[in-house]
C-alpha atoms as a PDB file:
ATOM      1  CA  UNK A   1       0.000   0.000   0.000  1.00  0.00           C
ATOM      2  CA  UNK A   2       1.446   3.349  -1.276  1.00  0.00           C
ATOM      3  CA  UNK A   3       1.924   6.074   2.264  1.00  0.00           C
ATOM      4  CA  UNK A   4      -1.543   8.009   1.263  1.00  0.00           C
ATOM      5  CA  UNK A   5      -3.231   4.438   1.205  1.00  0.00           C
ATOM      6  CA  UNK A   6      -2.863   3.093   4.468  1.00  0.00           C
ATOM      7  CA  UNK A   7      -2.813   6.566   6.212  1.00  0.00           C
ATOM      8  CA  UNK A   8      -6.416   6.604   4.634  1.00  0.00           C
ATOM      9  CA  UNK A   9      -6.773   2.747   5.825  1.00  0.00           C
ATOM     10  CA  UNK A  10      -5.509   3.737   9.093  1.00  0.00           C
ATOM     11  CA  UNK A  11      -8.167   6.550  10.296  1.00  0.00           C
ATOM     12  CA  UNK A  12     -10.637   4.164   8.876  1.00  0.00           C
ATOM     13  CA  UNK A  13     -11.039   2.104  12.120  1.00  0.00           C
ATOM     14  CA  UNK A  14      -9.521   0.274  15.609  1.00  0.00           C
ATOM     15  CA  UNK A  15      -6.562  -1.043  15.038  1.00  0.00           C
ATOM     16  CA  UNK A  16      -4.716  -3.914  17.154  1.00  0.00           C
ATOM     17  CA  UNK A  17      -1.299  -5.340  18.177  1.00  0.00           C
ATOM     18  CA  UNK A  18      -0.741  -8.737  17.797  1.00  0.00           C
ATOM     19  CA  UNK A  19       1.168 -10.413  21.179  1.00  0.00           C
ATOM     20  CA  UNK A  20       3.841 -11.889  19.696  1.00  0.00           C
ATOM     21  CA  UNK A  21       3.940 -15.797  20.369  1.00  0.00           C
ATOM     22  CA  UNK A  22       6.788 -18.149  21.936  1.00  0.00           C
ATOM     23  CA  UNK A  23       7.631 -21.515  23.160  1.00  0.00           C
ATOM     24  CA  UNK A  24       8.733 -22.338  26.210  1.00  0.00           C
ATOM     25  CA  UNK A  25      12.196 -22.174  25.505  1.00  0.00           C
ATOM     26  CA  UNK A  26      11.524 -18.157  24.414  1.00  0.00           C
ATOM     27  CA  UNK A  27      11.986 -18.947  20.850  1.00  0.00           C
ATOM     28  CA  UNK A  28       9.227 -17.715  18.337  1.00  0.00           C
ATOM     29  CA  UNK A  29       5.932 -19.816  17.793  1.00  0.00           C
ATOM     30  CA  UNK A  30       5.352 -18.550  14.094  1.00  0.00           C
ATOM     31  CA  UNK A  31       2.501 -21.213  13.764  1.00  0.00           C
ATOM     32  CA  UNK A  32       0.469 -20.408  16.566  1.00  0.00           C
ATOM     33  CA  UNK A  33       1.187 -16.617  15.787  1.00  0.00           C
ATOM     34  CA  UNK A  34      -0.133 -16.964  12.375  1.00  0.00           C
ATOM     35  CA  UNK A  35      -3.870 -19.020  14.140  1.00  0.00           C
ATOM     36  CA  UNK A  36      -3.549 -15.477  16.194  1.00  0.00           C
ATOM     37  CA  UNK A  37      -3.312 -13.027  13.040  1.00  0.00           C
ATOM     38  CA  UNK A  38      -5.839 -15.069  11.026  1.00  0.00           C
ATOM     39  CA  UNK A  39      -8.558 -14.636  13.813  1.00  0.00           C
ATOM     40  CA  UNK A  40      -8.316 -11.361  14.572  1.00  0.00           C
ATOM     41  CA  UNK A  41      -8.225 -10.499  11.151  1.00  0.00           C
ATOM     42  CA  UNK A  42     -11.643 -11.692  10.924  1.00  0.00           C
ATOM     43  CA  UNK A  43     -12.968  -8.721  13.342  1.00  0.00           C
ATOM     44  CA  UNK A  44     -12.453  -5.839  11.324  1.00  0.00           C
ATOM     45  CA  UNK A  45      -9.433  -4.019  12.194  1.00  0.00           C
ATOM     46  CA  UNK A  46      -8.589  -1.417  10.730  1.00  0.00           C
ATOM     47  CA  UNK A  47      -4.974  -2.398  10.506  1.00  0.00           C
ATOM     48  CA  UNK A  48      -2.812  -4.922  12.937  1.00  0.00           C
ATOM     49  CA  UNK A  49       0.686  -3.791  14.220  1.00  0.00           C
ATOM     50  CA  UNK A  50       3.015  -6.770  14.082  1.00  0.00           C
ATOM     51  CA  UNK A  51       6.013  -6.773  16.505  1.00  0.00           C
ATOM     52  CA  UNK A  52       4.641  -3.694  18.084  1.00  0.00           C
ATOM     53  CA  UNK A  53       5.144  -2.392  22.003  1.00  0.00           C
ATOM     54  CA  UNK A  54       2.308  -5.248  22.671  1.00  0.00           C
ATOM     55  CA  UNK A  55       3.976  -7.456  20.303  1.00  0.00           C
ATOM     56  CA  UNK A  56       7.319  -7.181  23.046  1.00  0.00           C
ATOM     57  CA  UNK A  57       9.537  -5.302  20.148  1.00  0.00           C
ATOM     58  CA  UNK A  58      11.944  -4.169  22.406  1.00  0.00           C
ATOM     59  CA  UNK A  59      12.706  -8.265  22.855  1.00  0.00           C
ATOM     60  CA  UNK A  60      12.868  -8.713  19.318  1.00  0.00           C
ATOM     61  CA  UNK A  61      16.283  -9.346  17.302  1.00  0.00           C
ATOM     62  CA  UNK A  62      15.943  -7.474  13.665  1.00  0.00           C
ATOM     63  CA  UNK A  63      15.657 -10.869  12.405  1.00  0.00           C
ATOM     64  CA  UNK A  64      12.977 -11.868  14.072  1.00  0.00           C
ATOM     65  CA  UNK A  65      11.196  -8.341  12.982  1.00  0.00           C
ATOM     66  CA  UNK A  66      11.043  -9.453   9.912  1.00  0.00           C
ATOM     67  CA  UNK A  67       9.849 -13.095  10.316  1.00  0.00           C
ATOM     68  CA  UNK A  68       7.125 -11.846  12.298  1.00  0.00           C
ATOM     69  CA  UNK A  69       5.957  -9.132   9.794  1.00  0.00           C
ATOM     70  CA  UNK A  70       6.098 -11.901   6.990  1.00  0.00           C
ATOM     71  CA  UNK A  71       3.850 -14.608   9.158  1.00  0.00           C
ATOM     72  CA  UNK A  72       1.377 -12.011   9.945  1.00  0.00           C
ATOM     73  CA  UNK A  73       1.314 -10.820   5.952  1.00  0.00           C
ATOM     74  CA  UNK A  74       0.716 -14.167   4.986  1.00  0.00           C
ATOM     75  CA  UNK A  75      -2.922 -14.843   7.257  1.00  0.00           C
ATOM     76  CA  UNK A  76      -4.004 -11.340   7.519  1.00  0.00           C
ATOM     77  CA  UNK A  77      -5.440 -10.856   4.038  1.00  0.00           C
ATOM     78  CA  UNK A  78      -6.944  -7.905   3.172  1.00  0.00           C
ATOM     79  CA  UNK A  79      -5.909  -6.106   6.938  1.00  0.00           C
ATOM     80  CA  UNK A  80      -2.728  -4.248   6.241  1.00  0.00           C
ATOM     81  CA  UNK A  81       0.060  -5.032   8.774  1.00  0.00           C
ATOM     82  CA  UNK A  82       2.404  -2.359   9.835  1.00  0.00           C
ATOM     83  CA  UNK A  83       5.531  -3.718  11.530  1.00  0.00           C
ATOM     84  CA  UNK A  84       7.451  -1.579  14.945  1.00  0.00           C
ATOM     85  CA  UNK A  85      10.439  -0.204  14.149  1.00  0.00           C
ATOM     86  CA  UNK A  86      12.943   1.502  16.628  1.00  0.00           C
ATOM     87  CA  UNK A  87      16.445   1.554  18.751  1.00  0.00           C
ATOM     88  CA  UNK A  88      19.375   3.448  17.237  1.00  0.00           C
ATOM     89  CA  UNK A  89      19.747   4.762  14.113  1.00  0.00           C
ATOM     90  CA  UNK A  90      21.421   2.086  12.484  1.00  0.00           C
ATOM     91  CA  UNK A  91      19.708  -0.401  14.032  1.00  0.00           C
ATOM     92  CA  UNK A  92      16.223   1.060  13.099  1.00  0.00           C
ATOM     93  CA  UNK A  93      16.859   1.585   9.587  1.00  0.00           C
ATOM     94  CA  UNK A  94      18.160  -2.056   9.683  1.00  0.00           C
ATOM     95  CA  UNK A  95      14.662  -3.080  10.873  1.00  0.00           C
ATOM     96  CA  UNK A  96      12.923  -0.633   8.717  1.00  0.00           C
ATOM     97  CA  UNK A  97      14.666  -2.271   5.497  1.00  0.00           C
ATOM     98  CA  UNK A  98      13.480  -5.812   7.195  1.00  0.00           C
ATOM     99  CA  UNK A  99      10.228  -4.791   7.268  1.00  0.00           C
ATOM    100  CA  UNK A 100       9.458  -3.444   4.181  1.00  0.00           C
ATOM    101  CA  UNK A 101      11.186  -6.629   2.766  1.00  0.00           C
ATOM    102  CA  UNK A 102       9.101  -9.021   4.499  1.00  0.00           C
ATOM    103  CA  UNK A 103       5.741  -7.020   3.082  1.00  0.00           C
ATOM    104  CA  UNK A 104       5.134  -4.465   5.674  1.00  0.00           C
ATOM    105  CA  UNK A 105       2.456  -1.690   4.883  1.00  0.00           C
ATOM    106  CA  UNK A 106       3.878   0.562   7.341  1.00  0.00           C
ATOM    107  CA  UNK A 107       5.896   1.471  10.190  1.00  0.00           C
ATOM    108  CA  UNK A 108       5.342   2.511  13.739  1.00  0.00           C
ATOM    109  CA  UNK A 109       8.838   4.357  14.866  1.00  0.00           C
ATOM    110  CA  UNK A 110       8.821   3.427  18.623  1.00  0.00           C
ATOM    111  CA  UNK A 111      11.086   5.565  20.723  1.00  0.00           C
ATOM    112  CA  UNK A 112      14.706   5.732  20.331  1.00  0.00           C
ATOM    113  CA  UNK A 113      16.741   3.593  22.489  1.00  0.00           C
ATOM    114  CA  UNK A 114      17.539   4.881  26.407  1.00  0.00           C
ATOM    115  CA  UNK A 115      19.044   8.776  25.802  1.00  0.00           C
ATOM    116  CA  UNK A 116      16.784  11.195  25.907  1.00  0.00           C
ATOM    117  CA  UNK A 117      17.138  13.482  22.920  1.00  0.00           C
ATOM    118  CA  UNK A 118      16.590  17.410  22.018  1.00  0.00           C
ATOM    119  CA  UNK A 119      14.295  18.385  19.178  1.00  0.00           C
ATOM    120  CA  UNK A 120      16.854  18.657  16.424  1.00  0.00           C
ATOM    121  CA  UNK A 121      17.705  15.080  17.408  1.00  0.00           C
ATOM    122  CA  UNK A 122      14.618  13.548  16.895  1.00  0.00           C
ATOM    123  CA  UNK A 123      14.195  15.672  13.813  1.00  0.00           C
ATOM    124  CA  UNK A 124      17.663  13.932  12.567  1.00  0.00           C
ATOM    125  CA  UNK A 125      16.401  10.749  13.963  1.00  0.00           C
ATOM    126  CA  UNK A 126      12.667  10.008  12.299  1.00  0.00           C
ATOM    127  CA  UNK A 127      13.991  11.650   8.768  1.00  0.00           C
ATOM    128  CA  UNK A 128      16.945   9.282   8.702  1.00  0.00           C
ATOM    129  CA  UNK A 129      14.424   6.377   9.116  1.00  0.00           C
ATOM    130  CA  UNK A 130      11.763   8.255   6.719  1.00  0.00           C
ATOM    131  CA  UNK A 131      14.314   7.860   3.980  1.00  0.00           C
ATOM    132  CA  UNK A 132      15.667   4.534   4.498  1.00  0.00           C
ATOM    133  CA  UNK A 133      12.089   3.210   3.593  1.00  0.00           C
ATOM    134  CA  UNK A 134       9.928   3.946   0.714  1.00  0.00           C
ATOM    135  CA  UNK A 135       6.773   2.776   3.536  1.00  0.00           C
ATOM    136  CA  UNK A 136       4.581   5.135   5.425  1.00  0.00           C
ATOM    137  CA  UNK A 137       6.021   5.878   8.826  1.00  0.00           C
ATOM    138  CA  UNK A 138       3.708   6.597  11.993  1.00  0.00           C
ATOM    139  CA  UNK A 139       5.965   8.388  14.314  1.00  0.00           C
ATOM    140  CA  UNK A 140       5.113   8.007  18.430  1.00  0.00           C
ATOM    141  CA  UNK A 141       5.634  10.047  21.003  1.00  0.00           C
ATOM    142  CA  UNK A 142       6.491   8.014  23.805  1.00  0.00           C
ATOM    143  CA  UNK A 143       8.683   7.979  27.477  1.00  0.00           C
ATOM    144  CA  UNK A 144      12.338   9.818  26.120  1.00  0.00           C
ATOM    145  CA  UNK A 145      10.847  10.795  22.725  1.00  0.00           C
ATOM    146  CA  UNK A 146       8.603  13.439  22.443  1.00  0.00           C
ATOM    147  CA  UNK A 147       7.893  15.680  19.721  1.00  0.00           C
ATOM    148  CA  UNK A 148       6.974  18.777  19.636  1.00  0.00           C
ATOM    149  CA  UNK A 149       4.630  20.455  17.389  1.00  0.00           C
ATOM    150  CA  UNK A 150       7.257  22.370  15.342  1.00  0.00           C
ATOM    151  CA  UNK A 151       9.381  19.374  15.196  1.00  0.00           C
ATOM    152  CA  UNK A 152       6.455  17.244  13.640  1.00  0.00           C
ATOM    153  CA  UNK A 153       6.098  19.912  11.474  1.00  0.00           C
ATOM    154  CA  UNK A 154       9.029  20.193  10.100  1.00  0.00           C
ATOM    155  CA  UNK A 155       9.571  16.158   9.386  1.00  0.00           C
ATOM    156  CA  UNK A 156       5.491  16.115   7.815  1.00  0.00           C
ATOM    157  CA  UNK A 157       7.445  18.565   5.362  1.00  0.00           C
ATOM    158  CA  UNK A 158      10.833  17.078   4.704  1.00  0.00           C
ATOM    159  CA  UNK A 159       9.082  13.461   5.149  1.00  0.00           C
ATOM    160  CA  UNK A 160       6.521  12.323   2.070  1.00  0.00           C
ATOM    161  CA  UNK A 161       6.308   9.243   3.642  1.00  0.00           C
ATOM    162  CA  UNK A 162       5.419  10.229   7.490  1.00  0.00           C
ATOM    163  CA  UNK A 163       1.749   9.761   7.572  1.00  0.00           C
ATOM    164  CA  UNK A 164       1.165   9.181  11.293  1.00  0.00           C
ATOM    165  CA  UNK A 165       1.345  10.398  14.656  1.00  0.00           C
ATOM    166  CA  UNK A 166       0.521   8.014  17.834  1.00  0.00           C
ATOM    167  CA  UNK A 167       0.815   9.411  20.997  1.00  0.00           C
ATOM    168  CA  UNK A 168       2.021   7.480  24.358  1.00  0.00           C
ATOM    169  CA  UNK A 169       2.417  10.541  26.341  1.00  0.00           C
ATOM    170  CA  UNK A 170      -1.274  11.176  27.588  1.00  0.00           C
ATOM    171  CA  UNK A 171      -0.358  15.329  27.409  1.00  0.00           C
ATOM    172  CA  UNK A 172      -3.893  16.327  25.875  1.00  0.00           C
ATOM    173  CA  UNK A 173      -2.412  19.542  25.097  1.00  0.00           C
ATOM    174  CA  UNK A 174       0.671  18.741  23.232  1.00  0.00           C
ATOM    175  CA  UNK A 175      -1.381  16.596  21.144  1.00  0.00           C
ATOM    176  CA  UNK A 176      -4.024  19.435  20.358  1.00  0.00           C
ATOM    177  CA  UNK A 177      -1.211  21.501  19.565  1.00  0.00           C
ATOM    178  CA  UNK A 178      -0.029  18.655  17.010  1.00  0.00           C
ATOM    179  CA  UNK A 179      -3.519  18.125  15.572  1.00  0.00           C
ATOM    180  CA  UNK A 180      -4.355  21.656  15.316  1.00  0.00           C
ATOM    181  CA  UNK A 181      -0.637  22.167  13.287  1.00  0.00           C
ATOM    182  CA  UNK A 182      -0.695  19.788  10.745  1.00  0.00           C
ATOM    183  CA  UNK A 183      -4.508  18.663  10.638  1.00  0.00           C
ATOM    184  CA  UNK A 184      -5.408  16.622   8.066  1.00  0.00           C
ATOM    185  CA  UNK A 185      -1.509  16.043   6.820  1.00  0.00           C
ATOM    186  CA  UNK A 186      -1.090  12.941   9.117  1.00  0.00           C
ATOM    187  CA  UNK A 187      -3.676  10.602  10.886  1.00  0.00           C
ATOM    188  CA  UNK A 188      -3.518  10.462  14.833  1.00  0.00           C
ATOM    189  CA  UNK A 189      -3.744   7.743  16.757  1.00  0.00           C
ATOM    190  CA  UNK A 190      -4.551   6.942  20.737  1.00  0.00           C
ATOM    191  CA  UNK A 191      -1.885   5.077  22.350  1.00  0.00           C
ATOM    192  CA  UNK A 192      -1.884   5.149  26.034  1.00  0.00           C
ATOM    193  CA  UNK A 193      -1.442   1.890  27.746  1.00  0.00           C
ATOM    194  CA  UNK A 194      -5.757   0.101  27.931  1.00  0.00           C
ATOM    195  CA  UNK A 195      -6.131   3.494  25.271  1.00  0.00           C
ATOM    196  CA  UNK A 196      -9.795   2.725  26.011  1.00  0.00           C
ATOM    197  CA  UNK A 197      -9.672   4.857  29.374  1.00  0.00           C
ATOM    198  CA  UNK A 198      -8.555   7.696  27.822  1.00  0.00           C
ATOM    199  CA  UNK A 199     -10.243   7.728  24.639  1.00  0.00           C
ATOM    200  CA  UNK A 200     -13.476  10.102  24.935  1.00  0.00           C
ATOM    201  CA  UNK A 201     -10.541  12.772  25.881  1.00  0.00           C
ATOM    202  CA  UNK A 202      -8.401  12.414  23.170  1.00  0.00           C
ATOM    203  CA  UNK A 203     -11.388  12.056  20.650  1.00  0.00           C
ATOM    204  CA  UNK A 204     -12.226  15.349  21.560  1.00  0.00           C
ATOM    205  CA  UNK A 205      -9.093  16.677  20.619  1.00  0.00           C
ATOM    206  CA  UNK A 206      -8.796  14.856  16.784  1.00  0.00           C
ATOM    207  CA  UNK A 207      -7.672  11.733  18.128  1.00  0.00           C
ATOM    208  CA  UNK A 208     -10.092   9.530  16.186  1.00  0.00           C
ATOM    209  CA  UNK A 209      -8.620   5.967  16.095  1.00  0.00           C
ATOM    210  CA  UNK A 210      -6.794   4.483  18.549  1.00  0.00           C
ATOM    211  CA  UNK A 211      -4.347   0.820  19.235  1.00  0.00           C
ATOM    212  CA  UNK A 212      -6.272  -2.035  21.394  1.00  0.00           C
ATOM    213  CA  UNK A 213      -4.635  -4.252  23.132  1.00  0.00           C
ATOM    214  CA  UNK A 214      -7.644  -6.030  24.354  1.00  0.00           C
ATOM    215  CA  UNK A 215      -8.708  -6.707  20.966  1.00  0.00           C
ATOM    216  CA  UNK A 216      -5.800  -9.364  21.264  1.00  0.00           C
ATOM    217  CA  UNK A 217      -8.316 -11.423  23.288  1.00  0.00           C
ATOM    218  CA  UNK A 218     -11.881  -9.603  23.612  1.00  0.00           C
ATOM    219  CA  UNK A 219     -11.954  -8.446  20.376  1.00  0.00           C
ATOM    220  CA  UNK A 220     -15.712  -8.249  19.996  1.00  0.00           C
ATOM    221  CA  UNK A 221     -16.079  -5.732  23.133  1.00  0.00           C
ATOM    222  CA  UNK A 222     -13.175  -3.901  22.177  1.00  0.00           C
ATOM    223  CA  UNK A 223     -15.254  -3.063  18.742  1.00  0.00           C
ATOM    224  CA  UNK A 224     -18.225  -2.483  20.431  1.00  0.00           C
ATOM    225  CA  UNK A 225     -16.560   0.039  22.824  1.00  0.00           C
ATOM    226  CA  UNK A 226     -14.598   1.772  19.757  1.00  0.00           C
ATOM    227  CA  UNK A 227     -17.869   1.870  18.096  1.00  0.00           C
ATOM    228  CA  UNK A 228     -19.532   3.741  20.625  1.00  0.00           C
ATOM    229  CA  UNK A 229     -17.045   5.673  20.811  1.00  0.00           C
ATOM    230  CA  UNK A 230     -17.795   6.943  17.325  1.00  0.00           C
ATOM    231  CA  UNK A 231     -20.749   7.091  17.772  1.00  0.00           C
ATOM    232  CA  UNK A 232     -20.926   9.268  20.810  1.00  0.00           C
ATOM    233  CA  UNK A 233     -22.877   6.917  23.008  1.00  0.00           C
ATOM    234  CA  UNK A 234     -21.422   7.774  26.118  1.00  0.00           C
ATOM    235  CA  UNK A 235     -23.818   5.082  28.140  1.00  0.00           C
ATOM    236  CA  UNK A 236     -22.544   2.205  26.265  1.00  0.00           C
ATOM    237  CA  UNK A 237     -19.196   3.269  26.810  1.00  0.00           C
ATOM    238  CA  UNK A 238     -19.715   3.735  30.338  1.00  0.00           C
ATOM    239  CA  UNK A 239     -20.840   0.460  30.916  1.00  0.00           C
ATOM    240  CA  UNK A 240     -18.387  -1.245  29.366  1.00  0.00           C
ATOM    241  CA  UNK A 241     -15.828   0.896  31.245  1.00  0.00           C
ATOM    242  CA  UNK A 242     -17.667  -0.329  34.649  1.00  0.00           C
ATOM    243  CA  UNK A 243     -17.918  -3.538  33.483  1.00  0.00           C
ATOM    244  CA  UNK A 244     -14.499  -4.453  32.067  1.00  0.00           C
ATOM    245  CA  UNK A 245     -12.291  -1.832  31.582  1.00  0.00           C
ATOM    246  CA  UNK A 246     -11.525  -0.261  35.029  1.00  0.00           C
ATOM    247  CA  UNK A 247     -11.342  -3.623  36.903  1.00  0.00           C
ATOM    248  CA  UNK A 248      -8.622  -5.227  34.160  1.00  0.00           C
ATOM    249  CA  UNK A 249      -6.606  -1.763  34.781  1.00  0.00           C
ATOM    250  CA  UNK A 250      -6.519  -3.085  38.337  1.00  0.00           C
ATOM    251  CA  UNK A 251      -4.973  -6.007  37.428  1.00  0.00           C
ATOM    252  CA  UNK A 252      -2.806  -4.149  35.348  1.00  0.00           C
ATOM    253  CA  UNK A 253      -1.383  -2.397  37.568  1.00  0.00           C
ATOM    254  CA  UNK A 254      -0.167  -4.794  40.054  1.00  0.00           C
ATOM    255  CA  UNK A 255       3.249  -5.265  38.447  1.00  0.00           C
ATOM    256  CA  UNK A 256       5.606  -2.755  36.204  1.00  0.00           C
ATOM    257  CA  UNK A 257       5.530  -4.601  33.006  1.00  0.00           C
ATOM    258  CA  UNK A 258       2.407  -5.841  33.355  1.00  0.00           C
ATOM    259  CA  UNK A 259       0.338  -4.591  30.320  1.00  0.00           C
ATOM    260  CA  UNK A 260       1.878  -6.459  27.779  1.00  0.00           C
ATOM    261  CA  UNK A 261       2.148  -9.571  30.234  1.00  0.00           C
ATOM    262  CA  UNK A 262      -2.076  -9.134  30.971  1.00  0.00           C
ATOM    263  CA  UNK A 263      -2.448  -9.069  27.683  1.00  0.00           C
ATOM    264  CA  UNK A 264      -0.586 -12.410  27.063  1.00  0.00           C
ATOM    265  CA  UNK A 265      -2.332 -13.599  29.457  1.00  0.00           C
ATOM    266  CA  UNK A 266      -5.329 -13.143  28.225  1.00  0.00           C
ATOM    267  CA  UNK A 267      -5.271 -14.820  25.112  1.00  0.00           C
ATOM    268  CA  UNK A 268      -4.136 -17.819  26.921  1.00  0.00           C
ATOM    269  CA  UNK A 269      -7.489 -17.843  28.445  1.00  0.00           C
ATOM    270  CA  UNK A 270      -9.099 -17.817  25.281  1.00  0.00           C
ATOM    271  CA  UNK A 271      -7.525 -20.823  24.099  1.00  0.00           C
ATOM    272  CA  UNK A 272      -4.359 -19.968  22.150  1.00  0.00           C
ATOM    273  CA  UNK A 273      -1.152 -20.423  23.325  1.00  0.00           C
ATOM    274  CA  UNK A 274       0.950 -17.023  23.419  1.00  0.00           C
ATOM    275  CA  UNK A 275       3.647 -18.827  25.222  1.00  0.00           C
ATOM    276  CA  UNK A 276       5.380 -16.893  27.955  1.00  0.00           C
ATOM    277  CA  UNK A 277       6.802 -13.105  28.443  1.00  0.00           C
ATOM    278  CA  UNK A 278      10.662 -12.653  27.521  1.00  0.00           C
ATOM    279  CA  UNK A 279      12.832 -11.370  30.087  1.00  0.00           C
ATOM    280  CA  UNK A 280      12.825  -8.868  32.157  1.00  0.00           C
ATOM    281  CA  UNK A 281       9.192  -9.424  31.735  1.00  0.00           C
ATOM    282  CA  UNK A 282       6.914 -11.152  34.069  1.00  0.00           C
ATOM    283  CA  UNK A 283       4.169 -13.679  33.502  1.00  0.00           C
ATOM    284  CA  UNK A 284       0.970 -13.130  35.713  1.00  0.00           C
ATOM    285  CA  UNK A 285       0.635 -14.747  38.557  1.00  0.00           C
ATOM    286  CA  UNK A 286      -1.877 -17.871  39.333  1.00  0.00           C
ATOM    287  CA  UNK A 287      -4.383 -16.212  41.106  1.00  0.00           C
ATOM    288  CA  UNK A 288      -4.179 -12.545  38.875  1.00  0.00           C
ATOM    289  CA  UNK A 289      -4.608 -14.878  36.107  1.00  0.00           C
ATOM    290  CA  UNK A 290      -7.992 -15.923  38.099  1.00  0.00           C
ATOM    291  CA  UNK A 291      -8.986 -12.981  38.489  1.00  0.00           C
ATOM    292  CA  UNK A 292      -8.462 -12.018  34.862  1.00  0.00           C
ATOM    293  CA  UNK A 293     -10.354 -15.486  33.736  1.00  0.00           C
ATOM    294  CA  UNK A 294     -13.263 -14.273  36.002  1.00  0.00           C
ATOM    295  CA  UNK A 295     -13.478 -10.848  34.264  1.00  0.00           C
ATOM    296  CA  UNK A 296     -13.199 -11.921  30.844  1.00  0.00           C
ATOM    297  CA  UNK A 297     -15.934 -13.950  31.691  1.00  0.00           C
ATOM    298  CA  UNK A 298     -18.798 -11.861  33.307  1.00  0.00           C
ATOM    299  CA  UNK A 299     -17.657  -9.395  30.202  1.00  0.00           C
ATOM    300  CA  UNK A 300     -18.586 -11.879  27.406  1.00  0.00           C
ATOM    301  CA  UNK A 301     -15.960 -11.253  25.592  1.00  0.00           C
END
């Protein structure tokens, strides 16, 4: 898909990320990631990030990357798949060239690795991966990467090819100021950890679309809630918020590191096998994994 396609494609509806899926020996389960992909490509997503933040990335050789991006190309049929991309310069174009290789429709430019950075530096940064790839690049603002609104600016100018901006930050003003700037120039997406608590606010501000992790494993009641969402019915949304939403955040939050491993979790209780966290991750506990089993449950999925 050409940059203007999937940006299009992108605003169009919820979009997802993919756990990535191991064995117990850590190494990758392509086969029982691809059984993933193929389902929740039957739910109408928008798009489905492969080897995103929820997909562990930042566990990920450059390798691997790629092998992921080509499994999930191969089941998701008509749902594009845009691949995470990130870490040093080198290192990211390396993965951006990986990606595009395996099939990729796009990229989602995570954060730069550990250093925090000054505007001219993530300028230098994002436009050095913009032009190593001829794919459309969503950049996010996330933890020691944060751009500003002049600094978007300037790489939606010198950067065909950047066609998104995802925001990880929860700073409702900095992202008006963004959306106000470049309006209809990029597409904006939600991406707050369980985005769902968070996303009347940021809908308000231009924030239309946002990632679901959920949708790994409820992905009915994830479209229902994005739906209402849409549609401005606040009581649905409520009620699903009540009913699902603010209890999982509980759970959640019992452990740094937790919402990727709740999400893994998660579609283990659905019947697939994710396989385990990698390092320095942590898998749920027995009895938080009870309590999650119990919630997906009186939810209905």
């Amino acid at each position: 898909m050409s940059p203007e396609e999937i940006k299009s494609r992108l605003s169009s509806g919820l979009l997802s990320f993919p756990v990535t899926h191991f064995d117990s020996d850590l190494r990758l389960n392509l086969a029982s990631y691809r059984e993933h992909v193929s389902w929740l490509s039957s739910f109408d997503a928008a798009a489905l990030f492969a080897a995103g933040g929820t997909g562990e990335f930042f566990s990920l050789s450059p390798e691997e990357v790629g092998e992921i991006t080509k499994a999930a190309k191969d089941v998701s049929g008509s749902v594009p798949i845009i691949s995470g991309c990130g870490y040093g310069i080198e290192l990211a174009k390396d993965v951006a060239r990986r990606a595009e290789k395996a099939g990729a429709d796009g990229l989602l430019l995570l954060p730069h690795y550990l250093i925090g950075a000054p505007q001219e530096g993530i300028y230098q940064h994002v436009k050095a991966v913009c032009e190593a790839t001829g794919l459309g690049v969503i950049i996010y603002n996330r933890a020691n990467s944060v751009a500003n609104a002049d600094t978007v600016a300037r790489l939606a100018d010198a950067c065909p090819n950047l066609i998104g901006f995802k925001d990880g930050t929860g700073k409702v003003d900095l992202v008006r100021n963004v959306t106000a700037k470049l309006g209809d120039r990029l597409c904006y997406i939600g991406g707050m950890p369980t985005h769902e608590l968070f996303a009347e606010a940021f809908n308000a501000v231009g924030v239309t679309t946002y990632s679901s992790a959920v949708f790994n494993f409820v992905p009915a009641l994830a479209q229902r809630f994005y739906k209402a969402m849409r549609s401005e019915d606040h009581t649905t949304m409520a009620a699903i918020l009540d009913g699902f939403f603010f209890e999982f955040a509980k759970i959640r939050d019992r452990e740094v590191g937790y919402p990727v491993s709740i999400i893994k979790a998660g579609v283990e209780l659905i019947g697939r096998t994710p396989g385990p966290v990698r390092p320095p991750l942590t898998n749920l506990k027995p009895d938080e994994k009870d309590m999650l089993a119990r919630l997906i449950e009186s939810a209905g999925g």
